[in-house]
Protein backbone atom coordinates (compact mmCIF):
# COMPACT_ATOMS: atom_id res chain seq x y z
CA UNK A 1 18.37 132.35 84.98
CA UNK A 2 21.44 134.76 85.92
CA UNK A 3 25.09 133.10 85.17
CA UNK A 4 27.89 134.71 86.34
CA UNK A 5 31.78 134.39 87.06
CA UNK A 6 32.54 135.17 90.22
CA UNK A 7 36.60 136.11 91.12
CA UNK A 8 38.50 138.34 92.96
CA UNK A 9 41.80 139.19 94.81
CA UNK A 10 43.57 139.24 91.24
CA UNK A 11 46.46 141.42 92.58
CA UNK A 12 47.62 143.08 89.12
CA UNK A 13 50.71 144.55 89.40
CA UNK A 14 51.99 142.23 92.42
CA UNK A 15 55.67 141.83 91.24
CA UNK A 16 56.04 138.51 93.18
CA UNK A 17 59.88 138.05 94.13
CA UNK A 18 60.50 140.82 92.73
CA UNK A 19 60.20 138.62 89.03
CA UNK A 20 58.17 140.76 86.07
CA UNK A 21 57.60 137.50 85.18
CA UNK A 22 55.55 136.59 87.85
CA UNK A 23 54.04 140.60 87.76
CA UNK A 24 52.47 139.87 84.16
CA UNK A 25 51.33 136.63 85.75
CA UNK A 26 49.22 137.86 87.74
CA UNK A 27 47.98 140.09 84.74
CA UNK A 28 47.75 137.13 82.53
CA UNK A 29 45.30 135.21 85.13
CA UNK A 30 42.52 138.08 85.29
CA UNK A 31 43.02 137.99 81.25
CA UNK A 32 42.22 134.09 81.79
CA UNK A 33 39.07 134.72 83.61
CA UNK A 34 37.99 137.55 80.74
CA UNK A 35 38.70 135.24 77.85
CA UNK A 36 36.29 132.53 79.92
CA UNK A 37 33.77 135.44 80.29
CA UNK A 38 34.21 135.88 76.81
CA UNK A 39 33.77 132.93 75.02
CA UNK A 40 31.66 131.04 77.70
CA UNK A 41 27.40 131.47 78.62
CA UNK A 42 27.92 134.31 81.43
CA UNK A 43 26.21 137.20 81.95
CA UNK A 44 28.31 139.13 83.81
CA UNK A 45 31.34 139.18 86.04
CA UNK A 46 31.54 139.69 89.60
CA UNK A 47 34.87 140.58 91.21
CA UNK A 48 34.52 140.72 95.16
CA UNK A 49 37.36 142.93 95.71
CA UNK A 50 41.64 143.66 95.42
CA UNK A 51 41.63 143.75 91.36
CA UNK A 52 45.09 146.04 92.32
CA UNK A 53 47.69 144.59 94.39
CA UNK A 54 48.77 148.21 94.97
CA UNK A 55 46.27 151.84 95.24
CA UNK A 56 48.85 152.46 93.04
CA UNK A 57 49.06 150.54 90.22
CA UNK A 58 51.87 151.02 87.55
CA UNK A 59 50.87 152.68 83.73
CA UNK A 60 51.68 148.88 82.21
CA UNK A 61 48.95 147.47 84.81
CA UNK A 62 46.09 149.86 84.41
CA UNK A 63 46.47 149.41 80.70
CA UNK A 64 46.51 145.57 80.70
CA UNK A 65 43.52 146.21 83.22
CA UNK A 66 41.67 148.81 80.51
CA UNK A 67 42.53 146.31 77.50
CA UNK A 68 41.10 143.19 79.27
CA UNK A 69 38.08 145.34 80.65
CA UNK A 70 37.39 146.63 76.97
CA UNK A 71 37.08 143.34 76.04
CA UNK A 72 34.30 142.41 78.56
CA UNK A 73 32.66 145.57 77.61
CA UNK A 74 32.93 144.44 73.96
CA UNK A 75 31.69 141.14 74.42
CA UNK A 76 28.10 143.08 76.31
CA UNK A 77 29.46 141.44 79.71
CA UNK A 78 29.16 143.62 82.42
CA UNK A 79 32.11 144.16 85.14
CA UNK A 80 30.47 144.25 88.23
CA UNK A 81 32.86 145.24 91.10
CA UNK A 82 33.84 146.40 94.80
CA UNK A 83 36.72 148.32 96.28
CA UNK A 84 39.13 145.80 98.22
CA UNK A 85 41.46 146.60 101.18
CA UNK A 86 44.21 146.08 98.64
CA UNK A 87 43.69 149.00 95.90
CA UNK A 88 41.79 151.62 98.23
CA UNK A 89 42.26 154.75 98.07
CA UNK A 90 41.55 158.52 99.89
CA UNK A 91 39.15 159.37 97.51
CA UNK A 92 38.26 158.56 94.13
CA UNK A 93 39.10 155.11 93.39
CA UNK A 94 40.00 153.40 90.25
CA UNK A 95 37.01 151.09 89.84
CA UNK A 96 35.42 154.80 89.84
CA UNK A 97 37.13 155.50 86.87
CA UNK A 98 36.79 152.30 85.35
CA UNK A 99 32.78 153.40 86.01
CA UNK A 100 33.36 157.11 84.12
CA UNK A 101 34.80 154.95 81.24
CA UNK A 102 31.63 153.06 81.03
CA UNK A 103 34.22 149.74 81.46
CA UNK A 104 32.42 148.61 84.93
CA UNK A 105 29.71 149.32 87.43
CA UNK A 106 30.40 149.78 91.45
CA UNK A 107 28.54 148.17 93.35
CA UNK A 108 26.96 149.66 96.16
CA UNK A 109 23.35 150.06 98.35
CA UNK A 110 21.39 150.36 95.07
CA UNK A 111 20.47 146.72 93.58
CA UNK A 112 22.20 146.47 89.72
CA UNK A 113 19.92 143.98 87.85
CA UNK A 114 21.44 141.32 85.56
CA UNK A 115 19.15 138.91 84.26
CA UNK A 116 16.52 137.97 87.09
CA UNK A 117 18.86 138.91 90.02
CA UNK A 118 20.12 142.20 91.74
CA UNK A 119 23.52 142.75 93.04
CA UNK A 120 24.55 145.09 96.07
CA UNK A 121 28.26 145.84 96.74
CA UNK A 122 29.83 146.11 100.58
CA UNK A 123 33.76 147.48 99.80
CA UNK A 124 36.16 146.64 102.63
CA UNK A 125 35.61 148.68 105.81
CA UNK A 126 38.00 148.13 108.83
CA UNK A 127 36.92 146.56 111.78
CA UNK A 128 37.15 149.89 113.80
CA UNK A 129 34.29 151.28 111.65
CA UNK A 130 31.71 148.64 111.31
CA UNK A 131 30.06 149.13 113.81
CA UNK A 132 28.32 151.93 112.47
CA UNK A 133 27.25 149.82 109.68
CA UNK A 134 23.46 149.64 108.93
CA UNK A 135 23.90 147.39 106.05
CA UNK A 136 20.80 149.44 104.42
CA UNK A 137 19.98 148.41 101.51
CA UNK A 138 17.45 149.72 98.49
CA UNK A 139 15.27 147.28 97.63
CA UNK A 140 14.44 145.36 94.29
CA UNK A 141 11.89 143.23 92.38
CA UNK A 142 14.22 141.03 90.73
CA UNK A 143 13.74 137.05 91.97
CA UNK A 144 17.27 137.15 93.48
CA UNK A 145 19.67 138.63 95.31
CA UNK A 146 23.28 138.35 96.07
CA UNK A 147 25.68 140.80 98.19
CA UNK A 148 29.39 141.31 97.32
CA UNK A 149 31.97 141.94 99.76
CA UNK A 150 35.76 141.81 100.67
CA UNK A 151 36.48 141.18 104.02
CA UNK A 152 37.33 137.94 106.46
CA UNK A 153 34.17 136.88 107.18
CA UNK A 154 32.83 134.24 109.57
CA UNK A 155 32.84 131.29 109.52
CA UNK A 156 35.65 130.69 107.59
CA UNK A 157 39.46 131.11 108.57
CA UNK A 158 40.52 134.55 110.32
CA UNK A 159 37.44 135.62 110.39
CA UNK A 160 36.66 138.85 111.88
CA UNK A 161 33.42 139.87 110.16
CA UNK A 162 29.96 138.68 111.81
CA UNK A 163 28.23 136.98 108.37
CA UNK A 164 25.24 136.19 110.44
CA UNK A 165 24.76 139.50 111.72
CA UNK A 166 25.29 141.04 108.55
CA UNK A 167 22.71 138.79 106.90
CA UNK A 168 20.04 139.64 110.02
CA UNK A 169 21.01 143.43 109.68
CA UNK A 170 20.57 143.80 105.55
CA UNK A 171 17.17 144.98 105.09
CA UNK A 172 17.53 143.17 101.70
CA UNK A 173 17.23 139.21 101.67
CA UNK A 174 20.19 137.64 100.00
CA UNK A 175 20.03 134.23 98.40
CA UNK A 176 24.07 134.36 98.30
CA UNK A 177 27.31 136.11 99.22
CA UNK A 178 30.03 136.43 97.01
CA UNK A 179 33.06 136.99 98.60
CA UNK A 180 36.82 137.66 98.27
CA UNK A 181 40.09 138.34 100.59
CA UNK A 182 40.52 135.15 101.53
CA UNK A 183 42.54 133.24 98.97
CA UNK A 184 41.23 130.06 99.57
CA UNK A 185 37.96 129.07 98.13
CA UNK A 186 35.53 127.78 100.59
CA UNK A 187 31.31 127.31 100.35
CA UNK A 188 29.22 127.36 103.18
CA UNK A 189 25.65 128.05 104.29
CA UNK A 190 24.45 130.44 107.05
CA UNK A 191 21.10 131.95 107.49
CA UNK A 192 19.60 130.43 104.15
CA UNK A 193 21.71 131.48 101.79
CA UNK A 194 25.23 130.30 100.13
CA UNK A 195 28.80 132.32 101.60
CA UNK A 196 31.25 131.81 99.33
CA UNK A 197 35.09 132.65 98.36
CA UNK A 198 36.05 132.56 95.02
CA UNK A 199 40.13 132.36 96.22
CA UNK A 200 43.13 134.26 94.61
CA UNK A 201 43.66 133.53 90.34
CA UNK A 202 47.18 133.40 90.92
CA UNK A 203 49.73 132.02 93.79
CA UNK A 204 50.38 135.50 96.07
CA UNK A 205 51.82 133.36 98.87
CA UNK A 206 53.63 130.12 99.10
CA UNK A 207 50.99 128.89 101.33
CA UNK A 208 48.80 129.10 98.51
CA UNK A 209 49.55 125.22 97.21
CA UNK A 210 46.32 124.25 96.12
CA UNK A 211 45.70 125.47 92.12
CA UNK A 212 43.64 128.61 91.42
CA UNK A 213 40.42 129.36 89.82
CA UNK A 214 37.00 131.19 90.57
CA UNK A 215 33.18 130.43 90.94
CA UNK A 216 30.22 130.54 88.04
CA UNK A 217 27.36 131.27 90.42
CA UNK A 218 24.21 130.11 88.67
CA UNK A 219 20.61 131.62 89.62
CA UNK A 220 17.44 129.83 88.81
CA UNK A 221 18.47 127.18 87.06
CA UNK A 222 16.41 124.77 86.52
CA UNK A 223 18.56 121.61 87.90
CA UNK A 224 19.95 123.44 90.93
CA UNK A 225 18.36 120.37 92.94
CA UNK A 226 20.64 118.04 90.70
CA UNK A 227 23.76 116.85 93.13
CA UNK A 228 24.72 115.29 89.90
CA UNK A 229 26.05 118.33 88.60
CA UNK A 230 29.76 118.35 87.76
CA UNK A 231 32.16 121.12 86.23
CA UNK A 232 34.20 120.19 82.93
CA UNK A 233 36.87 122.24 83.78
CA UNK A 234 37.02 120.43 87.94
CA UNK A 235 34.94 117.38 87.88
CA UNK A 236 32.86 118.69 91.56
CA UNK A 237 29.87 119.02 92.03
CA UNK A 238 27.73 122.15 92.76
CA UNK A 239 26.57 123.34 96.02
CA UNK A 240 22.59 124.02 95.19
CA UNK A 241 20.39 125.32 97.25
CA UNK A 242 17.07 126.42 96.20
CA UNK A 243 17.81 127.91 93.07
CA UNK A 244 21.77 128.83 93.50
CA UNK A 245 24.05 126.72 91.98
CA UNK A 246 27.89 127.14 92.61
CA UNK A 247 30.56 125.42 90.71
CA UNK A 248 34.34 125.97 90.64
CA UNK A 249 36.98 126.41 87.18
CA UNK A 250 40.66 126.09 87.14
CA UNK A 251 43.21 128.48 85.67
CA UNK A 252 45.43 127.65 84.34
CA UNK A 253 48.71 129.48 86.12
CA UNK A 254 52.38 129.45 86.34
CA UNK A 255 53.31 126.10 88.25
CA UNK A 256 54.67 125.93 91.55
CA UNK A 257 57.08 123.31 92.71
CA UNK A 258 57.48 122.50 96.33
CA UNK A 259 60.66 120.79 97.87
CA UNK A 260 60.90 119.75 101.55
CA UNK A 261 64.34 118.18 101.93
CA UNK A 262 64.64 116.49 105.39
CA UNK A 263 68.24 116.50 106.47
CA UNK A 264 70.03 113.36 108.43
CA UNK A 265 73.23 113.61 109.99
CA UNK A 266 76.10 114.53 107.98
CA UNK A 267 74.05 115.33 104.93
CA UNK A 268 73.92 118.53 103.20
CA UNK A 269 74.09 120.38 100.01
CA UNK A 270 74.18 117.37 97.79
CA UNK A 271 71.20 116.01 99.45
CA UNK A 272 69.32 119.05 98.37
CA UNK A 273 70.20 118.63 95.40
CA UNK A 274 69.38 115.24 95.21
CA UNK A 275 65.75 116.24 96.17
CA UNK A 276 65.21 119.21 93.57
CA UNK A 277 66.56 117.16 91.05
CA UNK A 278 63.50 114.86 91.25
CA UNK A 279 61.29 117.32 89.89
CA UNK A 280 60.61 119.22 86.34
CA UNK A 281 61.48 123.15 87.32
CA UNK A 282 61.23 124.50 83.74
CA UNK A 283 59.49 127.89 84.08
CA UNK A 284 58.39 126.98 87.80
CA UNK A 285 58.70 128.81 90.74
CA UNK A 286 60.33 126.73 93.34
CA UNK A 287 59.99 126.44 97.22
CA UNK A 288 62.26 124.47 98.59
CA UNK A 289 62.28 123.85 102.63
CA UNK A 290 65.05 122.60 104.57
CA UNK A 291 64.25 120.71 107.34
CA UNK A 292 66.05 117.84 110.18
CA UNK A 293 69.46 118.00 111.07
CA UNK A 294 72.71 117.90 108.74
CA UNK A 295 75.12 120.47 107.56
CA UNK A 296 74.81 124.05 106.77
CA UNK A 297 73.74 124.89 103.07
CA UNK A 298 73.96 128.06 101.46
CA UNK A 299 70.10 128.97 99.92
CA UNK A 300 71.74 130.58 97.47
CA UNK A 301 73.92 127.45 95.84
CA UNK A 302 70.36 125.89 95.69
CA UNK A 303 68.22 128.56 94.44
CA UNK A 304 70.90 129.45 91.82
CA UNK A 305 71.21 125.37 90.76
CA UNK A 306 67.69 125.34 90.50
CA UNK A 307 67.44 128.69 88.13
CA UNK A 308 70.28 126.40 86.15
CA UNK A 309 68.07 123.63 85.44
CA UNK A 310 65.17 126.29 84.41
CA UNK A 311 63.48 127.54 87.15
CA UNK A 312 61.84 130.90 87.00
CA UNK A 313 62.30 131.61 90.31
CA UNK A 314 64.09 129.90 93.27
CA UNK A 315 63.40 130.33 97.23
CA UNK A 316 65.43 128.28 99.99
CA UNK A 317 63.74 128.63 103.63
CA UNK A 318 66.18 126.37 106.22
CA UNK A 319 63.59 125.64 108.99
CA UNK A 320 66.65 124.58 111.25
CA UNK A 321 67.67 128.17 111.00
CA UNK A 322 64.42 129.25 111.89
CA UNK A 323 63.91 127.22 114.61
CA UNK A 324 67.36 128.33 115.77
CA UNK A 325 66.05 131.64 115.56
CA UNK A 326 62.95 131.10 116.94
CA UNK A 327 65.13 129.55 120.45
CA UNK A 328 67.22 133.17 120.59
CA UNK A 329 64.18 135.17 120.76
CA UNK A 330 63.16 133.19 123.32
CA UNK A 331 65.85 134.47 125.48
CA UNK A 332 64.85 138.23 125.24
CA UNK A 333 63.34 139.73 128.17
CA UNK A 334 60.74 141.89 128.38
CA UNK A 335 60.23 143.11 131.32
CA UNK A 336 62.01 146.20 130.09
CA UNK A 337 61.07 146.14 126.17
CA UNK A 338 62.37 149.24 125.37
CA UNK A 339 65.74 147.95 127.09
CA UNK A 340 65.50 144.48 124.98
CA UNK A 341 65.15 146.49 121.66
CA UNK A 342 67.81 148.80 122.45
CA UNK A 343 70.39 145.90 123.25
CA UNK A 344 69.13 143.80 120.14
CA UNK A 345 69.89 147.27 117.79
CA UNK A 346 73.02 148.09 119.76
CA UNK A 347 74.53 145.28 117.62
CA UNK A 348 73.30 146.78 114.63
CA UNK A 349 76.19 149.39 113.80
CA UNK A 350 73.59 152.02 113.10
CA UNK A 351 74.75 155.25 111.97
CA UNK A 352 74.29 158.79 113.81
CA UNK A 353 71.51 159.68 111.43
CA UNK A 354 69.92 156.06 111.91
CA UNK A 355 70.08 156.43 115.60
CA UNK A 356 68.22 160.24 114.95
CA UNK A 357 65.26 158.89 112.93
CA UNK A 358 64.97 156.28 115.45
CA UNK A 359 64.84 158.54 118.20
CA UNK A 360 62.31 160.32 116.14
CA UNK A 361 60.22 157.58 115.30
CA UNK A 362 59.82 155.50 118.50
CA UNK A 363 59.49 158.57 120.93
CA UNK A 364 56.50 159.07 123.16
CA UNK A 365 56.97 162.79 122.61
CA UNK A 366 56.08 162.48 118.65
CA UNK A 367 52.62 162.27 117.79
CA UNK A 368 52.26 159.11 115.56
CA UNK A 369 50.46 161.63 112.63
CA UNK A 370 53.67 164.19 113.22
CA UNK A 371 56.14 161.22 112.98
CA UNK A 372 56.35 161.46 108.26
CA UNK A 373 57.32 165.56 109.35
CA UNK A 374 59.70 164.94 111.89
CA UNK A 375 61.76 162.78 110.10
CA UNK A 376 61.84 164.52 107.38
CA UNK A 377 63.33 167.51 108.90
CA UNK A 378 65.35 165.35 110.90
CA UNK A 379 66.89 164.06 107.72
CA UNK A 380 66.94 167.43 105.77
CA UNK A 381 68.80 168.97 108.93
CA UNK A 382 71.36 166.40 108.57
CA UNK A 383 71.96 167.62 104.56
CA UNK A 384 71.87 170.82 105.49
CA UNK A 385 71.59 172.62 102.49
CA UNK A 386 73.75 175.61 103.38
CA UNK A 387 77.03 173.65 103.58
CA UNK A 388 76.74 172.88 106.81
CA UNK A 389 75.43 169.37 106.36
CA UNK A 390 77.22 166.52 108.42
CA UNK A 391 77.28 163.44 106.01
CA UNK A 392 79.28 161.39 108.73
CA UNK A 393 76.52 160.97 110.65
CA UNK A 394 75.51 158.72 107.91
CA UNK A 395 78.65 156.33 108.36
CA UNK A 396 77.87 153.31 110.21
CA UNK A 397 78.55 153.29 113.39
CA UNK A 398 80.81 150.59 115.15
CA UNK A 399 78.14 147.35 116.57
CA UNK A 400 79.52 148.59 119.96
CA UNK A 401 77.63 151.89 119.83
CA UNK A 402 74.29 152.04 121.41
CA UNK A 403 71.29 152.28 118.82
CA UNK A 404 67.53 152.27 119.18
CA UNK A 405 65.57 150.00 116.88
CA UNK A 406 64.81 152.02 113.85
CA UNK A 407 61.65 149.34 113.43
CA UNK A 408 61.47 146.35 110.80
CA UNK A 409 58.17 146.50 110.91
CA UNK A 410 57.09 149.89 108.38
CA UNK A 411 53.85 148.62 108.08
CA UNK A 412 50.44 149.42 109.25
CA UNK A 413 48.41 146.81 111.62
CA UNK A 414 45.28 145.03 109.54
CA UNK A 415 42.52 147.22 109.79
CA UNK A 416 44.48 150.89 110.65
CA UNK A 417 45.09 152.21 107.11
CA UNK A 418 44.41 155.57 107.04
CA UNK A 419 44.14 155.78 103.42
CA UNK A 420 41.46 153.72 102.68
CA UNK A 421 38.16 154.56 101.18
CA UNK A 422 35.86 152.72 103.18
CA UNK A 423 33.14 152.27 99.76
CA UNK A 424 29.48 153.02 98.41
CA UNK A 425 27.11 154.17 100.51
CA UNK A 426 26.32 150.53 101.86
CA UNK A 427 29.54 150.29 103.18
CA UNK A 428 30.41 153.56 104.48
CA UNK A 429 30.96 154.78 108.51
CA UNK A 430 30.87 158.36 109.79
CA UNK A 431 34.02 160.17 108.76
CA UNK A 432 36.00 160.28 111.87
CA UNK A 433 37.12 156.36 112.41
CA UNK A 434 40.30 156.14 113.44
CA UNK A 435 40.57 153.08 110.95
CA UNK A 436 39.92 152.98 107.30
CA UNK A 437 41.46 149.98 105.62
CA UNK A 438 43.99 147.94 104.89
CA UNK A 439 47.14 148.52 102.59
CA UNK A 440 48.97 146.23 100.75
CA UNK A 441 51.17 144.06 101.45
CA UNK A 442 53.42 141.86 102.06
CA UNK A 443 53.41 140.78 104.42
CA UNK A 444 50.35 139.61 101.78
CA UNK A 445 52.60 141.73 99.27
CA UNK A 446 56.25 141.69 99.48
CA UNK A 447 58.46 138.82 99.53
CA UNK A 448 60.00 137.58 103.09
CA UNK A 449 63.69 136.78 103.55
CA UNK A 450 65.31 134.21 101.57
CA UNK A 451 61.85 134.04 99.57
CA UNK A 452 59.88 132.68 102.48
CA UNK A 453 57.22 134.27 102.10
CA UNK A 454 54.80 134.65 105.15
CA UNK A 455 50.94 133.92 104.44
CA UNK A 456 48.70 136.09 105.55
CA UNK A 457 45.06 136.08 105.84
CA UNK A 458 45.14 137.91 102.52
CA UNK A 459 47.47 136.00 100.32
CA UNK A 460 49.13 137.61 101.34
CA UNK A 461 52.04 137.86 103.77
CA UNK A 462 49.66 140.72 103.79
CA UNK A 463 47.39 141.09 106.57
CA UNK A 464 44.40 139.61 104.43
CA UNK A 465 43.13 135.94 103.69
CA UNK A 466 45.60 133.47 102.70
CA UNK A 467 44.88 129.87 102.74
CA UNK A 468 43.99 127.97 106.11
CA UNK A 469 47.01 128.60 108.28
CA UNK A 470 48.16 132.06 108.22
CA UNK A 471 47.68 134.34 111.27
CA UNK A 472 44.44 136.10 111.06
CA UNK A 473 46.52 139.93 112.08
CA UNK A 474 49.72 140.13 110.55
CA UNK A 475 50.84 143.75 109.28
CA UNK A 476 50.12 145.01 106.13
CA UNK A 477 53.16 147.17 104.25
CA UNK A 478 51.72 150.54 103.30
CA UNK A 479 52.39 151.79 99.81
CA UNK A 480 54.22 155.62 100.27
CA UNK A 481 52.35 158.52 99.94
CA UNK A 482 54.44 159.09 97.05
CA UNK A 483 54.01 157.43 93.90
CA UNK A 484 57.69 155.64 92.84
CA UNK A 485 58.42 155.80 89.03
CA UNK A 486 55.76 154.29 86.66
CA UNK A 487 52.99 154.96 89.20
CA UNK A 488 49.79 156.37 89.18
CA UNK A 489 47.97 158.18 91.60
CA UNK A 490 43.84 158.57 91.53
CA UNK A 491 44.40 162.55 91.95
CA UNK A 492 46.03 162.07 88.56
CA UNK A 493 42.86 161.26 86.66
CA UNK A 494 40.19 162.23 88.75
């Protein structure tokens, strides 16, 4: 009989709303799931993918990371592991270190054995490159199986990964999938054998209601035909089949408090108030959502009441606004889109420079891979360094002037990261695909406006898998090439 713990999509090093709070959160929960490992009957753990919010994860996350993993590694549990869209890299990646360290094992096409089952690996590969996928896999004599992956896969939510033709492909038979991206757990049969998420260990969207936890995947045990069953730590009851049992565990996390307030006429601020009042904020983070009709109210009177009465962290998202919003779009034409983005900017007061990098950036003459360059020299001919440099064009320009629409959205669509390692052998296309991951997010990553933040297949505002409810194909923010202070780069240790 093989035990494990099977997680993923921990997102160390996601500073949520910008809070370090909620950044060592996010630590904290993968800790939770090592002390469990730990101190509980496991034989390994399994982690299907985005351990990293970031492929470049801060010095104060890769240590918490090393300190927790030493601890497995201590204990004689073994770190099993993939490479998620989230934490990819060019080359080397960090679980590949992790490896050198003797702290973890990638998984890949070659079966690692724990107990009486063998586990294969399948790291996030864009949807422009599997195709060329063989799914060839070495085979084993262990009595089980089970295949790792991070991806959307079918037929859960957003899915855009064939499960059944992966299963009929794999020249290995698998009695189980483990899976992660989408951060909403979910069990299902197809083809024989159990498809399961494990869902996020911490909240990375405010979609994300429902609490967090992760799986302990049992193989060959000896009751798996028992639908009595239950978890301490849930109270369900395992999906069996044959001999794989699946159960879920709570974490333990950071609460979340969610306010709708529903607005009549003439009511406003003080009815807000009335509504977040009703509930205990201390150290919560708090979503509060305006809805109906009533008077205007400043999100930030709320959000700064609520941080009063002991919130960690407070987000206001009117919904009449929105909807407002939502009506004025409507209104754009686009026959002529070009013309409807450059009246929508021309409000903007851009400055000359702005309006220069814009030019540069939305141009059919600039090759998309040229477009970094160009507006770089753009920018440096504008600070000229011989004296000549013309800092005006910097001052904003009156809302009158025309502008083109220097682009809100910086990130790159789901599946056309460039950066991305596409994995192990298993899970590798010919070099030459246009796509080769995803980055991070937020979208699944970075907070929205007013702290609404969008969910995303991922968890993400982020392009990856959210709970139910998110658009399957939202962008994903891409890190820059160049590592801000604190960061660390794989060309760094490698």
């Amino acid at each position: 009989m093989t035990r494990v713990i099977h997680t993923g999509d921990t997102h160390i090093g996601y500073q949520q709303y910008h809070s370090p709070e909620r950044r060592q959160d996010f630590l904290d929960a993968f800790e939770a799931v090592v002390d469990d490992a730990v101190e509980g009957d496991v034989d390994a753990v399994v982690h299907a993918g985005d351990l990293f919010h970031d492929r470049r994860p801060e010095l104060r996350d890769l240590l918490g990371t090393l300190s927790a993993l030493r601890r497995l590694a201590e204990a004689d549990v073994p770190f099993l592991a993939i490479v998620g869209n989230h934490e990819s890299t060019r080359g080397g990646q960090w679980l590949d270190l992790f490896e050198r360290l003797g702290l973890a094992t990638r998984l890949g096409d070659e079966p690692t054995v724990v107990g009486d089952t063998a586990f294969y690996g399948l790291d996030f590969v864009p949807r422009s490159r599997r195709d060329d996928l063989e799914y060839a896999f070495a085979p084993h004599d262990a009595d089980h199986a089970a295949l790792v992956a991070h991806g959307l896969f079918t037929p859960f939510p957003h899915a855009d990964w064939d499960t059944e033709a992966v299963l009929e492909a794999a020249t290995v038979d698998f009695d189980a999938v483990l899976l992660g991206d989408n951060h909403a757990p979910d069990t299902t049969r197809v083809r024989d054998a159990w498809v399961t998420y494990c869902g996020s260990t911490e909240r990375a969207s405010a979609d994300e209601r429902d609490g967090r936890g992760y799986n302990i995947v049992t193989f060959g045990t000896d009751d798996a035909a028992d639908p009595a069953g239950t978890d301490d730590a849930t109270g369900d009851g395992p999906d069996d089949a044959g001999d794989v049992e699946i159960h879920r565990r709570a974490l333990d996390t950071r609460p979340f408090v969610f306010v709708t307030a529903d607005l009549g006429e003439g009511e406003g601020v003080d009815r807000v108030r009335e509504r977040v009042g009703q509930y205990d904020l201390a150290d919560a983070v708090v979503i509060v959502e305006i809805t109906g009709d009533g008077d205007p109210v400043p999100p930030a009177t709320i959000e700064s009441d609520a941080t009063d009465a002991g919130a960690l962290v407070a987000r206001v998202t009117d919904r009449r606004e929105l909807d407002a919003e939502a009506e004025r779009e409507e209104e754009v034409s686009f026959v002529d889109p070009d013309e409807a983005v450059r009246e929508r900017v021309s409000e903007m007061g851009l400055s000359a420079a702005a309006r220069s990098v814009d030019e540069t950036v939305r141009a059919s003459k600039t090759a998309d891979s040229n477009v970094r360059d160009a507006v770089k020299g753009r920018v440096e001919d504008l600070l000229d360094g011989d004296g000549d440099g013309d800092l005006g064009a910097f001052e904003p320009a009156d809302e009158t002037d025309g502008a083109a629409d220097p682009g809100e959205d910086t990130g790159t669509p789901a599946g056309d990261d460039p950066d991305v390692d596409a994995g192990g052998p298993a899970a590798t296309a010919p070099d030459g695909g246009d796509d080769a991951g995803e980055a991070s997010d937020e979208g699944a990553g970075a907070d929205a406006p007013d702290g609404a933040e969008t969910a995303t297949p991922d968890g993400d505002g982020d392009g990856h898998a959210a709970d139910p409810g998110a658009p399957a194909d939202e962008p994903a923010s891409e890190p820059a090439d160049d590592a801000g202070d604190g960061q660390a780069s794989m060309e760094e240790f490698l």
